[in-house]
PDB file of N, CA and C in Angstrom:
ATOM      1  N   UNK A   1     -10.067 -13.710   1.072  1.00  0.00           N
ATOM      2  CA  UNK A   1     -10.124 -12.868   2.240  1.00  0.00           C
ATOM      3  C   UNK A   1     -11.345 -11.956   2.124  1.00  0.00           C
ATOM      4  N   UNK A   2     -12.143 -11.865   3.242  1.00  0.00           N
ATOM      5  CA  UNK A   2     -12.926 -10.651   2.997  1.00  0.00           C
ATOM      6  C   UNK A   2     -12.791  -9.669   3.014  1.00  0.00           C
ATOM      7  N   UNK A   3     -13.871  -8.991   2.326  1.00  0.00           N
ATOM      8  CA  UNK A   3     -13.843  -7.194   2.366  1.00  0.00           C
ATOM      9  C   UNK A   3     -13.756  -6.691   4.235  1.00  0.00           C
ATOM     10  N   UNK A   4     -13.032  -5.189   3.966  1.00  0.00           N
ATOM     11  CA  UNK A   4     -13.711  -5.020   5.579  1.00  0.00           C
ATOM     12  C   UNK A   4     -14.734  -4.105   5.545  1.00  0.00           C
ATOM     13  N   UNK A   5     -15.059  -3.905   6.703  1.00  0.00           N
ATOM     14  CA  UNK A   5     -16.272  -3.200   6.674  1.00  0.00           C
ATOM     15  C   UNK A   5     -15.827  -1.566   6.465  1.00  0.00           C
ATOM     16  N   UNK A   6     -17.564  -1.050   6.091  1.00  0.00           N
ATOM     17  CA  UNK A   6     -16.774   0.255   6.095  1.00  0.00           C
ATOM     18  C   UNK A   6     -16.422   1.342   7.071  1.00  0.00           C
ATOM     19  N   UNK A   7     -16.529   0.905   8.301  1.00  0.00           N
ATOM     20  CA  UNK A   7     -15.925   1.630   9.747  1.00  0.00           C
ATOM     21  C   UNK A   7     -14.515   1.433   9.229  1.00  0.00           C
ATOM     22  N   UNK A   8     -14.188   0.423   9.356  1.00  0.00           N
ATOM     23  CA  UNK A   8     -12.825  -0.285   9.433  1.00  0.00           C
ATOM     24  C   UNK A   8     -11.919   0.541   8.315  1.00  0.00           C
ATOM     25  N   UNK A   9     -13.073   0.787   7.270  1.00  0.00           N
ATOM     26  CA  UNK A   9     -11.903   1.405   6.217  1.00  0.00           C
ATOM     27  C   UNK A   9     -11.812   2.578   6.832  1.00  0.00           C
ATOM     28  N   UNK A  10     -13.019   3.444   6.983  1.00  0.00           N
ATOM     29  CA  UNK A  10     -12.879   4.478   7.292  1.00  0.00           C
ATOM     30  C   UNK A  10     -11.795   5.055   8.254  1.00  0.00           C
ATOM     31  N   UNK A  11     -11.656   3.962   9.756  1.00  0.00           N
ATOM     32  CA  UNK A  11     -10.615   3.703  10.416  1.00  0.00           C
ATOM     33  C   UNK A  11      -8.951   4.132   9.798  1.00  0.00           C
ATOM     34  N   UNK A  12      -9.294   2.841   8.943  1.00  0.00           N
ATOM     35  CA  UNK A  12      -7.648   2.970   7.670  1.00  0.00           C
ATOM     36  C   UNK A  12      -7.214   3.948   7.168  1.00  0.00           C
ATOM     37  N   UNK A  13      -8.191   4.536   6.904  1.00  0.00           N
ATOM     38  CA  UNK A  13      -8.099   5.770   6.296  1.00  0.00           C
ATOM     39  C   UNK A  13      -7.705   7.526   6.922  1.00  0.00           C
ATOM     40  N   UNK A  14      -8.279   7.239   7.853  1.00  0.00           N
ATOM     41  CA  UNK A  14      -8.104   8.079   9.077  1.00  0.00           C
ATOM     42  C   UNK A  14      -6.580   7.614   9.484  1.00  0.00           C
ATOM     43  N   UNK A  15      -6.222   6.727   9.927  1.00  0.00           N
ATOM     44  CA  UNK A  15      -5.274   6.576  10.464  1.00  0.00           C
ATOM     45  C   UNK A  15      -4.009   6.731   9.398  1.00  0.00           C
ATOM     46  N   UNK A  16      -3.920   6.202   7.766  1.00  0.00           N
ATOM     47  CA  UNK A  16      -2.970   6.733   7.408  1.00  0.00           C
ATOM     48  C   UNK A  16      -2.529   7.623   6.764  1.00  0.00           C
ATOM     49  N   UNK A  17      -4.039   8.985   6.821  1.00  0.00           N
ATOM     50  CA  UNK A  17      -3.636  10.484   6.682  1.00  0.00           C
ATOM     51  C   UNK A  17      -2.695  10.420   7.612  1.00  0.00           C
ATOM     52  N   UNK A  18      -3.353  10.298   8.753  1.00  0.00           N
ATOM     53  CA  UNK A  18      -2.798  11.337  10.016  1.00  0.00           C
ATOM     54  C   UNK A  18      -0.789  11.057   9.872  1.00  0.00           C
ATOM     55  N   UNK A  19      -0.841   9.143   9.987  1.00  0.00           N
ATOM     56  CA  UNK A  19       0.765   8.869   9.273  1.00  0.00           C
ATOM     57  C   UNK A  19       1.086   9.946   8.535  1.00  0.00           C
ATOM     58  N   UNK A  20       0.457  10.106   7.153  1.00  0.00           N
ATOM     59  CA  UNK A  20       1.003  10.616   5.967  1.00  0.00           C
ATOM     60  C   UNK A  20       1.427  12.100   6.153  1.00  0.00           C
ATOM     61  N   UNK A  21       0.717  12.536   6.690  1.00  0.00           N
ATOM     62  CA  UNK A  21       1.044  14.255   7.360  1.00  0.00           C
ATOM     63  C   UNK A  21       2.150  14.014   8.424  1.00  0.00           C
ATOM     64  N   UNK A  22       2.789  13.304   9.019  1.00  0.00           N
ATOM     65  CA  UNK A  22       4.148  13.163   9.870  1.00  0.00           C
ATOM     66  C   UNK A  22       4.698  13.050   9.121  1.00  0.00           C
ATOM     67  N   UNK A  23       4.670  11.983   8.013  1.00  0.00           N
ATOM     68  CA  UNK A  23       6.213  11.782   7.522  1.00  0.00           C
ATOM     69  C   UNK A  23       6.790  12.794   6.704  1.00  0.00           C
ATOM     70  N   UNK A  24       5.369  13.492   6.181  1.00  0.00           N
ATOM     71  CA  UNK A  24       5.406  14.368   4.881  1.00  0.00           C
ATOM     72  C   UNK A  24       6.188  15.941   5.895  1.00  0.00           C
ATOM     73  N   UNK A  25       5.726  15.785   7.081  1.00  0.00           N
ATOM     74  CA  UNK A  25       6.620  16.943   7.962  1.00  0.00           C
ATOM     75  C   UNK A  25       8.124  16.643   8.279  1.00  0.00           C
ATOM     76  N   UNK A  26       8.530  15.358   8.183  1.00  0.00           N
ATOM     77  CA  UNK A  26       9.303  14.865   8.508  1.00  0.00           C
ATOM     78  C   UNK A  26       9.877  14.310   9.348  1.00  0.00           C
ATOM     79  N   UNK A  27       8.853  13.803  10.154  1.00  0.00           N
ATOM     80  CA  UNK A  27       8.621  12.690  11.475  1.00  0.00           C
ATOM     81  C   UNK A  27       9.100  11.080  10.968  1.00  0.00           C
ATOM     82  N   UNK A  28       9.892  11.126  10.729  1.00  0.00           N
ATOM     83  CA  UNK A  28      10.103   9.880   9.954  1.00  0.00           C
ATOM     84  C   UNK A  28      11.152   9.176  11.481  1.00  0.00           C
ATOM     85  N   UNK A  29      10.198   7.601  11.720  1.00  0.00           N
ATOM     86  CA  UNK A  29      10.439   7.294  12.856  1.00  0.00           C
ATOM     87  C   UNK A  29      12.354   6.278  13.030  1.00  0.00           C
ATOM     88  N   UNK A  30      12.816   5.989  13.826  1.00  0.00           N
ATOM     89  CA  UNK A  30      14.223   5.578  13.409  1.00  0.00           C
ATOM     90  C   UNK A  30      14.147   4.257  12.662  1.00  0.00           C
ATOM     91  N   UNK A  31      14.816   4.053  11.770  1.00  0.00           N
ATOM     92  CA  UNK A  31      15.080   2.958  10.822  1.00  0.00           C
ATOM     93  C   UNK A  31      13.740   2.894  10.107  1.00  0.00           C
ATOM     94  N   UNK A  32      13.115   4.048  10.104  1.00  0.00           N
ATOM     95  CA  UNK A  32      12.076   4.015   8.741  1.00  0.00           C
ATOM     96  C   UNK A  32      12.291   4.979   7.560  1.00  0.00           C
ATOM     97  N   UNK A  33      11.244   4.515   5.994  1.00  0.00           N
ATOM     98  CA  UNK A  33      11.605   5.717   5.348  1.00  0.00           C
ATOM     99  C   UNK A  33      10.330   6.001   5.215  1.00  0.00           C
ATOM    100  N   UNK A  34      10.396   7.439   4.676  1.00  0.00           N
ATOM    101  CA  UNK A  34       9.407   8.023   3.753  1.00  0.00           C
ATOM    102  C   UNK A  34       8.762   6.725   2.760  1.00  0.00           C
ATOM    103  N   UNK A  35       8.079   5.768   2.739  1.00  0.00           N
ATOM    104  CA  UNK A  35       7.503   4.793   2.078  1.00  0.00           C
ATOM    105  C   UNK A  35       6.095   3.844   2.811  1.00  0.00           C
ATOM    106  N   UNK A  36       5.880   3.123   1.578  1.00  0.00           N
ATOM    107  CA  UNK A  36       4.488   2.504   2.021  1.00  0.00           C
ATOM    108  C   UNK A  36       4.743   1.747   3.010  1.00  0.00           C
ATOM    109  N   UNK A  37       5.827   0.778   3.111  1.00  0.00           N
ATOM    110  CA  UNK A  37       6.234   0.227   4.269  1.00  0.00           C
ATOM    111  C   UNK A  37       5.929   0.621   5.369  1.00  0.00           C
ATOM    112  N   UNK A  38       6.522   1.949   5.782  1.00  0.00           N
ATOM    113  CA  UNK A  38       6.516   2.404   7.016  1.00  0.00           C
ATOM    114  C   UNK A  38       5.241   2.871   6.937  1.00  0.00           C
ATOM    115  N   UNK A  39       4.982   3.808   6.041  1.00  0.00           N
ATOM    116  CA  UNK A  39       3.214   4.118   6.363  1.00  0.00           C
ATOM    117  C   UNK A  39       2.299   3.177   6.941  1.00  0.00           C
ATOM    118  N   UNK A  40       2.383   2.068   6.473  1.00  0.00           N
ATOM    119  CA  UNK A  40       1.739   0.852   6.653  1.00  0.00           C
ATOM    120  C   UNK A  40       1.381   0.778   8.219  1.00  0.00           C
ATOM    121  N   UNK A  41       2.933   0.514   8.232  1.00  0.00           N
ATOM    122  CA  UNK A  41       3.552   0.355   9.734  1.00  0.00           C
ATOM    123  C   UNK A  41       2.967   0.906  10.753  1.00  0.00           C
ATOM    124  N   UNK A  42       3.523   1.867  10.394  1.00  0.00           N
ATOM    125  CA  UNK A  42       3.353   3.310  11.520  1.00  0.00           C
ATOM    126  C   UNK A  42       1.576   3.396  11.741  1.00  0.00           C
ATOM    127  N   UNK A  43       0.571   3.033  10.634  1.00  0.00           N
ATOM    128  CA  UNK A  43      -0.753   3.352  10.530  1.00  0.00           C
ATOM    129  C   UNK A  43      -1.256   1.949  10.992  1.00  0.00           C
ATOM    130  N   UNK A  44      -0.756   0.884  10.966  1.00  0.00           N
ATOM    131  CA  UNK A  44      -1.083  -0.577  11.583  1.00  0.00           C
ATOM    132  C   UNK A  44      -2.095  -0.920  10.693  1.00  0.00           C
ATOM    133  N   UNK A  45      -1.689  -0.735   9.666  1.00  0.00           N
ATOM    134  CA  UNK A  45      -2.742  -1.576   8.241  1.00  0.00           C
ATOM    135  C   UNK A  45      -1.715  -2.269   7.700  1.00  0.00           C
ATOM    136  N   UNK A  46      -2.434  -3.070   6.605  1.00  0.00           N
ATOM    137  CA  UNK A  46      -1.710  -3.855   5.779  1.00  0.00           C
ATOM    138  C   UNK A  46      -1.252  -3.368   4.405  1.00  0.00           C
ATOM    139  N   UNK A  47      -0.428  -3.892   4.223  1.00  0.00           N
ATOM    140  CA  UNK A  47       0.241  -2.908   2.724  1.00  0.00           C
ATOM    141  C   UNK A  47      -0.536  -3.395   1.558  1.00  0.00           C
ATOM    142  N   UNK A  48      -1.108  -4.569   1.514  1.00  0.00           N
ATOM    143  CA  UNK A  48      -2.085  -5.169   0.645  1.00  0.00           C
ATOM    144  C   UNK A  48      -3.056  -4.311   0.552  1.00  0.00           C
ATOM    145  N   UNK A  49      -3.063  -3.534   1.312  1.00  0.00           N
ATOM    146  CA  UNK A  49      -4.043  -2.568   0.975  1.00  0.00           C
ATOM    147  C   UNK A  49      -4.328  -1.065  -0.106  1.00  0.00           C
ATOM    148  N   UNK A  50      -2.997  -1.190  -0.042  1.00  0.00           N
ATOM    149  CA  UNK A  50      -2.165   0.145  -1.157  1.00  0.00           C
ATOM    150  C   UNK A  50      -2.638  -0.394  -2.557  1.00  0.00           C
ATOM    151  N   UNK A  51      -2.362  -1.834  -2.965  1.00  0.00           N
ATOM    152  CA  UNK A  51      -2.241  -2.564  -4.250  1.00  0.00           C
ATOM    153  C   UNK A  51      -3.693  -2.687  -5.023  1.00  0.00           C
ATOM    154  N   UNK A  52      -4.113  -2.373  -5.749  1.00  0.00           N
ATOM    155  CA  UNK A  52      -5.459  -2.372  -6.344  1.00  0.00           C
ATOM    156  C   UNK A  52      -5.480  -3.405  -6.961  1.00  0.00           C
ATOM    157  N   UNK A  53      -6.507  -3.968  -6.851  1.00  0.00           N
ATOM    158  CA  UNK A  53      -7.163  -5.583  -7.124  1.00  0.00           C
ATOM    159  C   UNK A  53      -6.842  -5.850  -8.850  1.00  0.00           C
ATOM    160  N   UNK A  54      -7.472  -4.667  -9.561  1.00  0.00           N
ATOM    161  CA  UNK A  54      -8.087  -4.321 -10.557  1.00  0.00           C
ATOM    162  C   UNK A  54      -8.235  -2.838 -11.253  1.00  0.00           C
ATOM    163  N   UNK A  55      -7.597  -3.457 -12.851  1.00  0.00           N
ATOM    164  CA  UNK A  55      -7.262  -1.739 -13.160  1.00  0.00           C
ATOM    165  C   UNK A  55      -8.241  -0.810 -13.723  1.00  0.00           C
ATOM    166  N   UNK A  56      -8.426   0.516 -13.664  1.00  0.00           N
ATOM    167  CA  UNK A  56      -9.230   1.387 -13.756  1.00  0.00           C
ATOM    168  C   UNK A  56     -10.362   0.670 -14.741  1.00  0.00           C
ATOM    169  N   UNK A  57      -9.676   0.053 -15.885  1.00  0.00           N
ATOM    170  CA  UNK A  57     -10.826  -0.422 -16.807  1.00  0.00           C
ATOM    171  C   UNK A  57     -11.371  -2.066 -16.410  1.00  0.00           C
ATOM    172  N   UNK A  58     -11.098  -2.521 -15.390  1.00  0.00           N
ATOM    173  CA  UNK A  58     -11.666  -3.853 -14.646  1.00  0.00           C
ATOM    174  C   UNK A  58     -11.145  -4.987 -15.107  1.00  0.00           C
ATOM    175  N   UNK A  59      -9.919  -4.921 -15.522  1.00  0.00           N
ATOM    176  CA  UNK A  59      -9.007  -6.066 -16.228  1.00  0.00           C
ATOM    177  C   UNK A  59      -8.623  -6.258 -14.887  1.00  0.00           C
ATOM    178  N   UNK A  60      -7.940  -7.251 -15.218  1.00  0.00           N
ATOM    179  CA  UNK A  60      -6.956  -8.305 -13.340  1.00  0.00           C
ATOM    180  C   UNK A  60      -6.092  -7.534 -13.740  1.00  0.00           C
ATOM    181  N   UNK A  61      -4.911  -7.499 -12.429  1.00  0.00           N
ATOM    182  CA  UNK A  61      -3.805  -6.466 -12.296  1.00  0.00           C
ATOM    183  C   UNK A  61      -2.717  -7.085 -12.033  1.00  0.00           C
ATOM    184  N   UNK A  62      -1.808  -7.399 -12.668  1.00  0.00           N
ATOM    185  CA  UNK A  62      -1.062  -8.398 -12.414  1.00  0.00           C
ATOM    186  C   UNK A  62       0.053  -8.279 -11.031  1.00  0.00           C
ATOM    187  N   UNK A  63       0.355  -8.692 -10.589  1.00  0.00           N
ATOM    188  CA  UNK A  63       1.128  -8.684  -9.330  1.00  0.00           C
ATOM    189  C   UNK A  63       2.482  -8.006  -9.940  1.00  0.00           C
ATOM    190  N   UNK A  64       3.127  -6.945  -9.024  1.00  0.00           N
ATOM    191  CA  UNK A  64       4.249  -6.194  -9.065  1.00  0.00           C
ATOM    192  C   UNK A  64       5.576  -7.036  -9.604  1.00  0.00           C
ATOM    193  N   UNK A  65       5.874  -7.955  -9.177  1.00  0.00           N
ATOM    194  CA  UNK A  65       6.749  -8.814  -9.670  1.00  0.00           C
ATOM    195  C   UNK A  65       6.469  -9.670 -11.268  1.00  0.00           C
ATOM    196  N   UNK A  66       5.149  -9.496 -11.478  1.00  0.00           N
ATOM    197  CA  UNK A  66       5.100 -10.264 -12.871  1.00  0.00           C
ATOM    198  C   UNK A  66       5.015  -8.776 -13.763  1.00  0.00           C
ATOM    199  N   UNK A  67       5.136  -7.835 -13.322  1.00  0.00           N
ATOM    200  CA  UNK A  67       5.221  -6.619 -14.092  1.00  0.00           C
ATOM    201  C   UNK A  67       6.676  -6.193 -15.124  1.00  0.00           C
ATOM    202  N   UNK A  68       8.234  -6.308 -14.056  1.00  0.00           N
ATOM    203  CA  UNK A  68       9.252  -6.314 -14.510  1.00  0.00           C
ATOM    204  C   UNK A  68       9.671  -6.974 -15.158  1.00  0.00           C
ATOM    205  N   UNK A  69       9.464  -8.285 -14.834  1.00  0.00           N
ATOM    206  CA  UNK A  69      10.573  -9.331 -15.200  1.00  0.00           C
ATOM    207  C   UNK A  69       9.889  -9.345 -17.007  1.00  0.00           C
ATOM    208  N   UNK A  70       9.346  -9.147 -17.622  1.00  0.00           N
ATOM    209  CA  UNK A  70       9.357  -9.434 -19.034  1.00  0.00           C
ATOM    210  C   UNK A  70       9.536 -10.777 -19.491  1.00  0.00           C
ATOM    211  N   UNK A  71      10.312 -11.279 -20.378  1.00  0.00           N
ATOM    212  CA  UNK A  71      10.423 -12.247 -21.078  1.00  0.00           C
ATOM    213  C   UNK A  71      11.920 -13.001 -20.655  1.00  0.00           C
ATOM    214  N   UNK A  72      12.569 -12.852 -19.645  1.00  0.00           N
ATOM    215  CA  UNK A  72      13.862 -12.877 -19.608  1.00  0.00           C
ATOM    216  C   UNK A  72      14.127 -14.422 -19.625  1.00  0.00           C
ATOM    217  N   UNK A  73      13.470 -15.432 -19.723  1.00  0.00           N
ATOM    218  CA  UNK A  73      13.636 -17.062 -19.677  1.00  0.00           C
ATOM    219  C   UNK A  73      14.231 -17.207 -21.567  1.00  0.00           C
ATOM    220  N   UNK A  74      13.931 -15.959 -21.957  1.00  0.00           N
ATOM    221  CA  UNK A  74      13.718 -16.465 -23.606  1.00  0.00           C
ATOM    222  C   UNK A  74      15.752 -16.574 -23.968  1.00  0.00           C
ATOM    223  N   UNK A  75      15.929 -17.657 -24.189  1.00  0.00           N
ATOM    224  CA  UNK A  75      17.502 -17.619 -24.682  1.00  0.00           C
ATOM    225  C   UNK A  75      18.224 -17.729 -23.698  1.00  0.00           C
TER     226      UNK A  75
END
């Protein structure tokens, strides 16, 4: 997928302060929570966007789900 440009982020960015200051007041819309989900939502970005590619020291980052699960196949 490509990068977006940097209007676009800037866009993103703009748009999910402005989210983040509602919910944080407590504008939290019906059947949403306080979370990235709804931020997402509510800001019309993608949540893929929250997740960092790559960690501070430039190693790959492994996906959220290969984080928990550990070793549990063993036995």
């Amino acid at each position: 997928m490509a990068r977006i440009s940097d209007e676009t982020r800037r866009n993103n960015e703009t748009a999910i302060r402005h989210v983040m200051e509602r919910l944080l007041a407590g504008d939290v819309p019906p059947g949403g929570k306080c979370d990235i989900k709804t931020l997402a939502t509510q800001a019309r970005v993608a949540r893929t966007g929250f997740c960092p590619k790559k960690n501070r020291d430039g190693s790959p980052r492994l996906a959220p789900t290969n984080t928990w699960r550990g070793s549990s196949n063993a036995g």
